[in-house]
PDB file of N, CA and C in Angstrom:
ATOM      1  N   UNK A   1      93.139 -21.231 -49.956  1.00  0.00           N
ATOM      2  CA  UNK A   1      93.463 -22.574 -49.568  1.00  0.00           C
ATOM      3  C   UNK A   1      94.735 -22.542 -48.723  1.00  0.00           C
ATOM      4  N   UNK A   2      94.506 -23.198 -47.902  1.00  0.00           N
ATOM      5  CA  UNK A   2      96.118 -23.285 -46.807  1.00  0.00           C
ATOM      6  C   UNK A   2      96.614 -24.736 -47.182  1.00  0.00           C
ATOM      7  N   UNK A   3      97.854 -24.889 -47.074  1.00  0.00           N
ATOM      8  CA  UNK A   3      98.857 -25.849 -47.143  1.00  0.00           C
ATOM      9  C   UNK A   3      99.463 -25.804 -46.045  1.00  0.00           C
ATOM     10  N   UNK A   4      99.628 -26.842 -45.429  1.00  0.00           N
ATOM     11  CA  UNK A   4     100.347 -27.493 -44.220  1.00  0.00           C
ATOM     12  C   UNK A   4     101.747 -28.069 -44.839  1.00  0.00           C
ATOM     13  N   UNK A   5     103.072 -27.158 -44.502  1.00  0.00           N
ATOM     14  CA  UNK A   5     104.188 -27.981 -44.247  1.00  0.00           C
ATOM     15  C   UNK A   5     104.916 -28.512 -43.387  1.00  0.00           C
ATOM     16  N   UNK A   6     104.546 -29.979 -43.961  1.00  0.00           N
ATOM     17  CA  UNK A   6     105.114 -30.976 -43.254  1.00  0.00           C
ATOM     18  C   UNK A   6     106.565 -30.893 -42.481  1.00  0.00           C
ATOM     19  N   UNK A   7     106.709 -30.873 -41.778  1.00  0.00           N
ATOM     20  CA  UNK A   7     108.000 -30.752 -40.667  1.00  0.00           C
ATOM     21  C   UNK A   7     108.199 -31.383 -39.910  1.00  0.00           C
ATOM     22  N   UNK A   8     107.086 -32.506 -39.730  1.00  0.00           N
ATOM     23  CA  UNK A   8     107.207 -33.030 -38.156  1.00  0.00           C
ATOM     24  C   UNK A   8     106.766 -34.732 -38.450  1.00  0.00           C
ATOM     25  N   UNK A   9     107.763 -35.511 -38.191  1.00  0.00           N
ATOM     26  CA  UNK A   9     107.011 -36.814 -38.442  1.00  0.00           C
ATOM     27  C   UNK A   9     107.210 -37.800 -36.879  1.00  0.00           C
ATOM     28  N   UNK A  10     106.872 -38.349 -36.357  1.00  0.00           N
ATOM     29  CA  UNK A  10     106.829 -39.007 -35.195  1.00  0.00           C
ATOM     30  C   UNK A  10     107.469 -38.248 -34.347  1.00  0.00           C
ATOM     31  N   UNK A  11     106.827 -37.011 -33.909  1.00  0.00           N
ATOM     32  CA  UNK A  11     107.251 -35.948 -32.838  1.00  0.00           C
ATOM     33  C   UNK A  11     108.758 -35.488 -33.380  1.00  0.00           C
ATOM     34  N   UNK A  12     109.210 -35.984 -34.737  1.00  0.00           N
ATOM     35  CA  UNK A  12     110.941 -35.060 -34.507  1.00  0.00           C
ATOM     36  C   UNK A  12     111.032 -34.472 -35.368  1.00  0.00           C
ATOM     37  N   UNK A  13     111.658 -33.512 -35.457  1.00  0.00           N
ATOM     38  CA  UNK A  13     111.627 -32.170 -36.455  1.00  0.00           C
ATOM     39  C   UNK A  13     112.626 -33.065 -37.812  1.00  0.00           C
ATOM     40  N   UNK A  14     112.312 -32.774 -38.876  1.00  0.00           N
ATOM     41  CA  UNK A  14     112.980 -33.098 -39.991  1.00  0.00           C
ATOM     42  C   UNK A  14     113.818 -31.983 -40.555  1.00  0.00           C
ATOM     43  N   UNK A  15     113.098 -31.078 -40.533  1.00  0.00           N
ATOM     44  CA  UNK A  15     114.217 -29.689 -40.956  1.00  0.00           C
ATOM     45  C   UNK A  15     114.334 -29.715 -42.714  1.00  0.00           C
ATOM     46  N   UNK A  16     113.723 -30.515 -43.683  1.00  0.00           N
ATOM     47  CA  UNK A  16     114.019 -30.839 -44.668  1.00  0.00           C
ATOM     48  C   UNK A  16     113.126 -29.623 -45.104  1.00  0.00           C
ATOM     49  N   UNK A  17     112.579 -28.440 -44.650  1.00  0.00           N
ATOM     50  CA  UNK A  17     111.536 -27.629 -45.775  1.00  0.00           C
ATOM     51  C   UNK A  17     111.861 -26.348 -44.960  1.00  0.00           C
ATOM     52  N   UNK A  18     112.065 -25.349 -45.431  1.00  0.00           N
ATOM     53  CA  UNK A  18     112.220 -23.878 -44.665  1.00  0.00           C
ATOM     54  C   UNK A  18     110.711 -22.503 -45.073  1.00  0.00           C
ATOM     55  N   UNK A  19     110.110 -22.062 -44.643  1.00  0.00           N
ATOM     56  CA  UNK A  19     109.305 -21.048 -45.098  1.00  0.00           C
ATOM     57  C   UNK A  19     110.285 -19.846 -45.216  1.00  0.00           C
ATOM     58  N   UNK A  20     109.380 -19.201 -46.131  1.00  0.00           N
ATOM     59  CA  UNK A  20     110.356 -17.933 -46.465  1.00  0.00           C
ATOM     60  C   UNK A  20     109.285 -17.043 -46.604  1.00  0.00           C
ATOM     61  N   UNK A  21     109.254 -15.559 -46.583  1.00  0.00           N
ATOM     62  CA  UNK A  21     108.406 -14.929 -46.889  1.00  0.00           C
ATOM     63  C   UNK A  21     107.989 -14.785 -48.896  1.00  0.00           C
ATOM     64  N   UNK A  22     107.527 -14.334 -49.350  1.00  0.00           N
ATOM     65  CA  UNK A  22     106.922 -14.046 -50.720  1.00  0.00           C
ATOM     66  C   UNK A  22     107.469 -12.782 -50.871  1.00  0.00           C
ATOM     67  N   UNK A  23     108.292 -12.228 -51.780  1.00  0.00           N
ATOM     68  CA  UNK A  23     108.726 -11.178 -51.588  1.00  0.00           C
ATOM     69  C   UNK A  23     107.722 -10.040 -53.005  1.00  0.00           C
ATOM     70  N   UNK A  24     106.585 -11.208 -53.864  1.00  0.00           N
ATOM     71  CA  UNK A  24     105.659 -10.544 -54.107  1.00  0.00           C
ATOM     72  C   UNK A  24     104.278 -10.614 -53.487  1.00  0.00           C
ATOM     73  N   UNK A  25     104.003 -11.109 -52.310  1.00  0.00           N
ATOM     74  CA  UNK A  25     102.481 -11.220 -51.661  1.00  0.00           C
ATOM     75  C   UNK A  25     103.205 -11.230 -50.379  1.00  0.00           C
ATOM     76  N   UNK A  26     103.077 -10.149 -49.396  1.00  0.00           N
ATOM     77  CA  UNK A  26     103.048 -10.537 -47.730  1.00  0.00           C
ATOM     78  C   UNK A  26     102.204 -11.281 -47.314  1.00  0.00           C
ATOM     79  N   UNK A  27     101.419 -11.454 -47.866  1.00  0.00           N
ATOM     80  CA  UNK A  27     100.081 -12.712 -47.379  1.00  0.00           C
ATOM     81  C   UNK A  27     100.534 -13.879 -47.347  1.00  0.00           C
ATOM     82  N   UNK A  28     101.425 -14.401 -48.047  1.00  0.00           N
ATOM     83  CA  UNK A  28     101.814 -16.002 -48.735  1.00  0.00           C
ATOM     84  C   UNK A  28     102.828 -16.212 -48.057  1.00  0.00           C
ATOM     85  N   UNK A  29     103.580 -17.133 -48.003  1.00  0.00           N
ATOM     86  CA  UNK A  29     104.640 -18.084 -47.791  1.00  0.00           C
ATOM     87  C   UNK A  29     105.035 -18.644 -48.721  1.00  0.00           C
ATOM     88  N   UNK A  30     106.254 -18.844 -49.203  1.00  0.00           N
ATOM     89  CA  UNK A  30     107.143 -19.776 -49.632  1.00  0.00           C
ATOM     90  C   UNK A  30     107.501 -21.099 -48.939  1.00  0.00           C
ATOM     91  N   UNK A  31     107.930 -22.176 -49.165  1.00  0.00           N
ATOM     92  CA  UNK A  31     108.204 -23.382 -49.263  1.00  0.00           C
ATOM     93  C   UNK A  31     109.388 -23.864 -49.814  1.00  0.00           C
ATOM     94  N   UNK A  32     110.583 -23.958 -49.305  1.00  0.00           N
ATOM     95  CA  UNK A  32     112.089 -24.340 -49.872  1.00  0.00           C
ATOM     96  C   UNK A  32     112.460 -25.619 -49.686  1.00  0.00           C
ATOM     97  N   UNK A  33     113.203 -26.772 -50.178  1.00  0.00           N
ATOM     98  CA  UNK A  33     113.769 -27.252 -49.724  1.00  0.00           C
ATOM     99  C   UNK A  33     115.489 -26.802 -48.962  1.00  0.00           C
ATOM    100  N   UNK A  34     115.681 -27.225 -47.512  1.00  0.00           N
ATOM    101  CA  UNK A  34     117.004 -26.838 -47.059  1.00  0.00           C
ATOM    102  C   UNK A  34     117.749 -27.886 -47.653  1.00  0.00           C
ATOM    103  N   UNK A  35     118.805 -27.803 -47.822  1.00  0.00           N
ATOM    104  CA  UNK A  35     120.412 -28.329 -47.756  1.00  0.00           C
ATOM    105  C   UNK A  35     119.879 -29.643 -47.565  1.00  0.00           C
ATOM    106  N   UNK A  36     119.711 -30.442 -46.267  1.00  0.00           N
ATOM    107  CA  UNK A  36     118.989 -31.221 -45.944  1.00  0.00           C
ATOM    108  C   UNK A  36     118.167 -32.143 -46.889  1.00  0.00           C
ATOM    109  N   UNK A  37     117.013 -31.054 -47.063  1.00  0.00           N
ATOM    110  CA  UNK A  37     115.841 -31.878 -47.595  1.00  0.00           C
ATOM    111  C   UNK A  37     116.303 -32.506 -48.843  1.00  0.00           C
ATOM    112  N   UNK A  38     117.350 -31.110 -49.868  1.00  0.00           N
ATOM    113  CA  UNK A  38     117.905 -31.387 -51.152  1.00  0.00           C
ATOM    114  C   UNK A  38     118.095 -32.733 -51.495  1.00  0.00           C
ATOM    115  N   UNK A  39     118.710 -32.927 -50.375  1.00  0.00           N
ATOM    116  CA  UNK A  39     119.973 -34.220 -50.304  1.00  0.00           C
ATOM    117  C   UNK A  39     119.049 -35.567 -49.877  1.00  0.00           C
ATOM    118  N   UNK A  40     118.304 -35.350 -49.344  1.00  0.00           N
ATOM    119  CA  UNK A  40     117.036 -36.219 -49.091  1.00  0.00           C
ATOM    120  C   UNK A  40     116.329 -36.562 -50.363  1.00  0.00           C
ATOM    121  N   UNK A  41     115.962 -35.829 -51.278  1.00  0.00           N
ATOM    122  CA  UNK A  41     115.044 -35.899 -52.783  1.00  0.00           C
ATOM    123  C   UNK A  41     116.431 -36.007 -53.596  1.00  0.00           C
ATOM    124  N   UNK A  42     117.971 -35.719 -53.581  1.00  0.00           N
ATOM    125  CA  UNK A  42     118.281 -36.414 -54.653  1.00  0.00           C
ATOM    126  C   UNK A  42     118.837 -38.197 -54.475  1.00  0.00           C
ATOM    127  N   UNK A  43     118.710 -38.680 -52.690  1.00  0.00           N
ATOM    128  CA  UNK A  43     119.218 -40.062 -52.606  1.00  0.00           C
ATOM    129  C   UNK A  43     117.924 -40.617 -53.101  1.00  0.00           C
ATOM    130  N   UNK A  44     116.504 -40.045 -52.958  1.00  0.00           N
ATOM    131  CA  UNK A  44     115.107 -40.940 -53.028  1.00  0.00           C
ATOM    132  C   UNK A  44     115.380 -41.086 -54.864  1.00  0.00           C
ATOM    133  N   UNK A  45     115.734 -39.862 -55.306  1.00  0.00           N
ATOM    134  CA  UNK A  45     115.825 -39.716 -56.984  1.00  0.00           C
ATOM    135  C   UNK A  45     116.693 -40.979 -57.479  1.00  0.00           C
ATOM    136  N   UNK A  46     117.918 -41.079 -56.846  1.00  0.00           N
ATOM    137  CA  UNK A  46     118.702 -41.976 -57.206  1.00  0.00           C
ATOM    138  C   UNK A  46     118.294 -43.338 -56.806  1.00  0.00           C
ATOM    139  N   UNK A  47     117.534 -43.965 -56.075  1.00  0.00           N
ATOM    140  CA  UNK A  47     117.416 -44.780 -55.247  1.00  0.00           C
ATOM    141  C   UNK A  47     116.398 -45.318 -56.328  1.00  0.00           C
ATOM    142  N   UNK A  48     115.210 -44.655 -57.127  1.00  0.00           N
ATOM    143  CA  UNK A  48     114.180 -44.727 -57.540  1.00  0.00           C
ATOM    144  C   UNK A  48     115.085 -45.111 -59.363  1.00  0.00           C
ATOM    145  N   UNK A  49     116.436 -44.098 -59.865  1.00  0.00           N
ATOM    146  CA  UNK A  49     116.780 -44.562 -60.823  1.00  0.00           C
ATOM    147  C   UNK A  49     117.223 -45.838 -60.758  1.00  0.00           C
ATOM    148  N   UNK A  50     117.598 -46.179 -59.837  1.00  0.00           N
ATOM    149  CA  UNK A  50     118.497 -47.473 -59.392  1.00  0.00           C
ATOM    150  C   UNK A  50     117.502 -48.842 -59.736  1.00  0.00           C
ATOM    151  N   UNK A  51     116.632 -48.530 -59.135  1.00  0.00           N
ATOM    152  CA  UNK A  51     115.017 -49.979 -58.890  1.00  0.00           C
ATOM    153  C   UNK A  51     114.986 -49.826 -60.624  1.00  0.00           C
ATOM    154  N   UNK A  52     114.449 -48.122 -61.138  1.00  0.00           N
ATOM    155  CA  UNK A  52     114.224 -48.330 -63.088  1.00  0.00           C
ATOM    156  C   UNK A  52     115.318 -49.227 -63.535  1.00  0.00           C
ATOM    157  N   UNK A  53     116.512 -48.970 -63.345  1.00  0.00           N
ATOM    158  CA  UNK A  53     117.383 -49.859 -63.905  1.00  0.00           C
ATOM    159  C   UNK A  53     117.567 -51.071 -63.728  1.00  0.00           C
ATOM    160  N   UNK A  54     117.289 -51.635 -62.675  1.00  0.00           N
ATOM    161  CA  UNK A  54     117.168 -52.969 -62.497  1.00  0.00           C
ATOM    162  C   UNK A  54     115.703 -53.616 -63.187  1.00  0.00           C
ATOM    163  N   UNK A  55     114.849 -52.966 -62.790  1.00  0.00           N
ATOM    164  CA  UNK A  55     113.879 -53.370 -63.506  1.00  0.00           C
ATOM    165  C   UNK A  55     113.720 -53.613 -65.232  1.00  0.00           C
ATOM    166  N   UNK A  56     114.651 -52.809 -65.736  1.00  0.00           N
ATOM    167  CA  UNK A  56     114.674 -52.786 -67.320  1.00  0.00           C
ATOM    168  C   UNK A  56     115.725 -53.617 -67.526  1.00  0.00           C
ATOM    169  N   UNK A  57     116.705 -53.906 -66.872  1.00  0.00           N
ATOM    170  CA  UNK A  57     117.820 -54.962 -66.870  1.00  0.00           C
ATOM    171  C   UNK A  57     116.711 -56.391 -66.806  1.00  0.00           C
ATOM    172  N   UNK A  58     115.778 -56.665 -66.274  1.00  0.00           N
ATOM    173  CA  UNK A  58     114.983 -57.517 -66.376  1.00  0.00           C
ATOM    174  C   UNK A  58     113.871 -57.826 -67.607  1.00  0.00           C
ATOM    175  N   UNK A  59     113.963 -56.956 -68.420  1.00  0.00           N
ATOM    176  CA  UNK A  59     113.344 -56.818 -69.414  1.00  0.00           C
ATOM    177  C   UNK A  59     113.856 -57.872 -70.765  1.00  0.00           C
ATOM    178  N   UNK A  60     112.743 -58.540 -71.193  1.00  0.00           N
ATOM    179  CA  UNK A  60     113.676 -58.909 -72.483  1.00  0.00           C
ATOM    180  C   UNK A  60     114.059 -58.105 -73.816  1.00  0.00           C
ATOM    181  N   UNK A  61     114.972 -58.215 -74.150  1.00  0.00           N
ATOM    182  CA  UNK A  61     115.762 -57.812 -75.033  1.00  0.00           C
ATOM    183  C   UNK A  61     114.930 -56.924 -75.977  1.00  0.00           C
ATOM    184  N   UNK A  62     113.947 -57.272 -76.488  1.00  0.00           N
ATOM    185  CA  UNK A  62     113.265 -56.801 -77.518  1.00  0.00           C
ATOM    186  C   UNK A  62     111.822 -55.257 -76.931  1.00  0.00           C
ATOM    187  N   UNK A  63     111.837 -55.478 -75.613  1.00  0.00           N
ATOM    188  CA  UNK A  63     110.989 -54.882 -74.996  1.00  0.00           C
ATOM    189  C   UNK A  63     112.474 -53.844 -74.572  1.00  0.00           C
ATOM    190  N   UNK A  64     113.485 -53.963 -74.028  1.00  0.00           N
ATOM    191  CA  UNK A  64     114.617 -53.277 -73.776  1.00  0.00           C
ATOM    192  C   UNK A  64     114.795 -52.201 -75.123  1.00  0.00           C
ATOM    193  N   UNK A  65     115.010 -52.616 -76.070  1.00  0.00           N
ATOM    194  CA  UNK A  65     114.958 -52.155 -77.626  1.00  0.00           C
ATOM    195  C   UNK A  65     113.803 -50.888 -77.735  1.00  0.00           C
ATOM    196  N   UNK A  66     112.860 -51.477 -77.192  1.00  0.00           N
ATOM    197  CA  UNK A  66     111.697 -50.594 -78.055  1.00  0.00           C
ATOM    198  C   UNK A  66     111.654 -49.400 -76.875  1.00  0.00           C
ATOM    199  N   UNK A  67     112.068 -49.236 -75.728  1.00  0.00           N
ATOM    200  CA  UNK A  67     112.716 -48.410 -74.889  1.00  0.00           C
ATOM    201  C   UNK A  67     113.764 -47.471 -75.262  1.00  0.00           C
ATOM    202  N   UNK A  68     114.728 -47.901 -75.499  1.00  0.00           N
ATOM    203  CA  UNK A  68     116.195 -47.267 -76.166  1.00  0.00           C
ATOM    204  C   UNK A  68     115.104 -46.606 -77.258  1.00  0.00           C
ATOM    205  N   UNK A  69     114.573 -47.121 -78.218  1.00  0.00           N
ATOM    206  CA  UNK A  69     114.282 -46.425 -79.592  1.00  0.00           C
ATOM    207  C   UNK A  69     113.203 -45.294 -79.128  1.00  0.00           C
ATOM    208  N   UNK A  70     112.774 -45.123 -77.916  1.00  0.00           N
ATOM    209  CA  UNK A  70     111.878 -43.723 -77.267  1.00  0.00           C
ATOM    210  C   UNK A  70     112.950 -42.795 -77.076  1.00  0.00           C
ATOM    211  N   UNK A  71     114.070 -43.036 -76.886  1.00  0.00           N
ATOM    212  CA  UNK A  71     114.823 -42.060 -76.069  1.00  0.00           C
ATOM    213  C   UNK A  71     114.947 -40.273 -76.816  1.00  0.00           C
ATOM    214  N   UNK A  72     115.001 -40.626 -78.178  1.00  0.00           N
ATOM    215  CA  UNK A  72     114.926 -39.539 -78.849  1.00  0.00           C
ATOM    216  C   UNK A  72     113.416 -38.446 -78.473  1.00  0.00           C
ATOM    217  N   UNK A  73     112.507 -38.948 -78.430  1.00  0.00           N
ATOM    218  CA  UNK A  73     110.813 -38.467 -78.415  1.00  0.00           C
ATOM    219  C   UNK A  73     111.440 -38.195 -76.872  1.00  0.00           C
ATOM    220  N   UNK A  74     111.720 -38.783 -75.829  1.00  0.00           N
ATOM    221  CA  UNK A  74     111.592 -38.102 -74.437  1.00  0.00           C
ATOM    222  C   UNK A  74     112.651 -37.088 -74.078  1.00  0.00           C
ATOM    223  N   UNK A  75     113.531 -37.114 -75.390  1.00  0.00           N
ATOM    224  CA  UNK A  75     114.512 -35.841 -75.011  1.00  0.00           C
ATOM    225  C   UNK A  75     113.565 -34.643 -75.283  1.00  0.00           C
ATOM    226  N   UNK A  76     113.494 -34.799 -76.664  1.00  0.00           N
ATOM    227  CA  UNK A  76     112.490 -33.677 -77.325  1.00  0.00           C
ATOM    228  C   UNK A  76     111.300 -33.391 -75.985  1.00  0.00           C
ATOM    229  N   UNK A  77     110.641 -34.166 -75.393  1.00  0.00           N
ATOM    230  CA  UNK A  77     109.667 -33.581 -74.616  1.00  0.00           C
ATOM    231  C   UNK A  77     110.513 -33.012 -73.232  1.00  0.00           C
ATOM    232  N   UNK A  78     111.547 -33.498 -72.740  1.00  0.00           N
ATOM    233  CA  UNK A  78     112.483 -32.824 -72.044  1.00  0.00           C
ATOM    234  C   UNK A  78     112.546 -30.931 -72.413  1.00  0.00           C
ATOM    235  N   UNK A  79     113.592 -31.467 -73.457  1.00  0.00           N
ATOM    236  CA  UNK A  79     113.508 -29.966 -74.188  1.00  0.00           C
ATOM    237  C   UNK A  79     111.943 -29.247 -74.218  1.00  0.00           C
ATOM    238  N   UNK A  80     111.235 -29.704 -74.970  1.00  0.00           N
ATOM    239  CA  UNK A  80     109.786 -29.177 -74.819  1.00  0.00           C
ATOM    240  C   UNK A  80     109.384 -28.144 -73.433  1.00  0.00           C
ATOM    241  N   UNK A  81     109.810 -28.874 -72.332  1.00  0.00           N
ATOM    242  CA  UNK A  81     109.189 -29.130 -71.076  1.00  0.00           C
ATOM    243  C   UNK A  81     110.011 -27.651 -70.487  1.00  0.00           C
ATOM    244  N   UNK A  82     111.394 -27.769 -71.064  1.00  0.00           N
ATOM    245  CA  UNK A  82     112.490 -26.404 -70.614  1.00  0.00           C
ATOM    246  C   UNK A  82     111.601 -25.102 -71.347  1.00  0.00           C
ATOM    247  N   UNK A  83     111.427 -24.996 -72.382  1.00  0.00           N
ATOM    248  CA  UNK A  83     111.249 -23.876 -73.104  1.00  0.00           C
ATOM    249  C   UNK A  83     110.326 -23.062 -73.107  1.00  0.00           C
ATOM    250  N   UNK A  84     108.989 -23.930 -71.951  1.00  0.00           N
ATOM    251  CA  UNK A  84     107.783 -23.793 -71.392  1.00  0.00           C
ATOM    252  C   UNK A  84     107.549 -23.590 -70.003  1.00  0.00           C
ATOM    253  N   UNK A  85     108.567 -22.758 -69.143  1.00  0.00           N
ATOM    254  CA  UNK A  85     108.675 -23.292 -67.787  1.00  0.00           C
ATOM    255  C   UNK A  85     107.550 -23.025 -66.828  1.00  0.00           C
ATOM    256  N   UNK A  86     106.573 -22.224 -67.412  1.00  0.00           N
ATOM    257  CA  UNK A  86     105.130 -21.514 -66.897  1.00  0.00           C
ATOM    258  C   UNK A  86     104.093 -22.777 -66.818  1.00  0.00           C
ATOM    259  N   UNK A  87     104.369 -23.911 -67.677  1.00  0.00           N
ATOM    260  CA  UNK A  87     103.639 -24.870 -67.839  1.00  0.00           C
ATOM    261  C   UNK A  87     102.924 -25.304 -66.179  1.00  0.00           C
ATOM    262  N   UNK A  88     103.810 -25.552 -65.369  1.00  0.00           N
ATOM    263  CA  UNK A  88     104.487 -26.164 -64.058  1.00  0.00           C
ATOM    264  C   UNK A  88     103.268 -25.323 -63.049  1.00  0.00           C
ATOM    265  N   UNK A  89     102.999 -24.003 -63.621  1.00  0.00           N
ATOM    266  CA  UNK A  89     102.921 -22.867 -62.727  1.00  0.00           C
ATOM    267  C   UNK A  89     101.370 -22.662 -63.000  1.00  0.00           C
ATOM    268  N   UNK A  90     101.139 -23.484 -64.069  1.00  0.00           N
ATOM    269  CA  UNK A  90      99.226 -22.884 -64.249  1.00  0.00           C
ATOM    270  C   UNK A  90      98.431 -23.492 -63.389  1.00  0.00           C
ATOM    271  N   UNK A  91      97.142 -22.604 -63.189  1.00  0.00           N
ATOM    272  CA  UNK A  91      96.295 -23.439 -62.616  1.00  0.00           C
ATOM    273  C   UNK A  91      95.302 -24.664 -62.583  1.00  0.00           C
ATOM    274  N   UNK A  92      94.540 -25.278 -62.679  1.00  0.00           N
ATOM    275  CA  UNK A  92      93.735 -25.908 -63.478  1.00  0.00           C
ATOM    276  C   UNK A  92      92.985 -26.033 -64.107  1.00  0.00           C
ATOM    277  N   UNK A  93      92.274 -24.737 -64.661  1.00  0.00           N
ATOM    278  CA  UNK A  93      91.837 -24.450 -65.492  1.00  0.00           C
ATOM    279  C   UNK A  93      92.636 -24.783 -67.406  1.00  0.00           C
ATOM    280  N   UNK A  94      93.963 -23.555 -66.656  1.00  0.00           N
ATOM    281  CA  UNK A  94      94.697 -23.527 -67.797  1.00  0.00           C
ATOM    282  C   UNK A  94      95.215 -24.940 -68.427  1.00  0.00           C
ATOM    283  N   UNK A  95      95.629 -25.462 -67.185  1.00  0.00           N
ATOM    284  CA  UNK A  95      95.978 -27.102 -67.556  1.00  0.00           C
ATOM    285  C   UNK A  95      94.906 -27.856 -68.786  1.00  0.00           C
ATOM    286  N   UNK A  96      93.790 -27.852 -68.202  1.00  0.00           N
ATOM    287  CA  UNK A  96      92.785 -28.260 -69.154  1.00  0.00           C
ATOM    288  C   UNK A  96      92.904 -27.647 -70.651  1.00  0.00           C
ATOM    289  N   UNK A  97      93.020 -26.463 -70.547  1.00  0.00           N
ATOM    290  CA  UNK A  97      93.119 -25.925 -71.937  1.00  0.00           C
ATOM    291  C   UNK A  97      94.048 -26.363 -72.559  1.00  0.00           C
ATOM    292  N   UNK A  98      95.174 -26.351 -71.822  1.00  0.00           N
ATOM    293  CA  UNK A  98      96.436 -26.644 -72.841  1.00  0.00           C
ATOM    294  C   UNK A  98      96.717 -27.227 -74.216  1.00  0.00           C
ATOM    295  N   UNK A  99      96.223 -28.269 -74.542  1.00  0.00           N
ATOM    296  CA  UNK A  99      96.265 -29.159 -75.335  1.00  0.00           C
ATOM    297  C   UNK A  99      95.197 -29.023 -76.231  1.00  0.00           C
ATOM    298  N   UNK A 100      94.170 -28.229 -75.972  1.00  0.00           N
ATOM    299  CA  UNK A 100      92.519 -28.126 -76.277  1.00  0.00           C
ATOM    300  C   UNK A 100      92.743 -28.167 -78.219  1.00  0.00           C
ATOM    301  N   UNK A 101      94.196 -27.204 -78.558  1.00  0.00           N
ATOM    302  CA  UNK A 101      94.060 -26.572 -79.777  1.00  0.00           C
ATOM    303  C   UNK A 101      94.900 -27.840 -80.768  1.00  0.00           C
ATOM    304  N   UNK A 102      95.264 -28.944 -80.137  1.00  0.00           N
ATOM    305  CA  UNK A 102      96.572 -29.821 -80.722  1.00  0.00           C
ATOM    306  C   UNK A 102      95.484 -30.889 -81.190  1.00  0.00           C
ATOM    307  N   UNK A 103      95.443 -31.493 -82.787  1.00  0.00           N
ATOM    308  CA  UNK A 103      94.961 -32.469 -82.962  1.00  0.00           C
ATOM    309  C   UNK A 103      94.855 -33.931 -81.556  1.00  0.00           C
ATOM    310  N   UNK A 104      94.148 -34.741 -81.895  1.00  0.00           N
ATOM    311  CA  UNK A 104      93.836 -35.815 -80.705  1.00  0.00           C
ATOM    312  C   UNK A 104      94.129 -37.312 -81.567  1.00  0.00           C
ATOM    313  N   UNK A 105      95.358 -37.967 -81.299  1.00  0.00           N
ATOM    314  CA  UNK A 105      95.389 -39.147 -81.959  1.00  0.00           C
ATOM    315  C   UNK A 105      96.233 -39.823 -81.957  1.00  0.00           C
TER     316      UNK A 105
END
């Protein structure tokens, strides 16, 4: 399968993605973000926390509440998410399996 990186949006170079070689497959390419792009995905990141927060600032109180009281369960899957970093990296097969062996409920 080939992947096209994006570089080019209304004829002008963006510069936000660099190829690199694979330093385990000469066949492949890598895909980086530059300096650039970084700084590009962390203003969209912030920009995107900014709208969540306003949006939950709009929330009533009791729906605000039952938010705060997740925070514990989404650290843990945070953590979860670190200790597994291959997760990210399977294919889709494996994806499917994942969960296959964990009760459903």
């Amino acid at each position: 399968m080939l992947i096209r990186c994006p570089n080019r949006t209304d004829g002008r170079r963006l510069t936000l993605t660099e190829r690199r070689a694979d330093p385990r497959d000469q066949r492949a390419v890598l895909v980086a973000p530059t300096a650039a792009g970084a700084d590009y995905l962390h203003s969209h990141c912030q920009a995107g926390a900014g709208a969540l927060a306003y949006l939950i600032s709009e929330l009533p109180a009791d729906e605000t509440a039952a938010l705060v009281a997740t925070t514990p369960a989404l650290r843990h899957l945070h953590e979860l998410e670190n200790e597994q970093p291959a997760v990210g990296h399977q294919g889709p097969a494996q994806r499917e399996n994942l969960f296959a062996d964990r009760p459903r409920g």
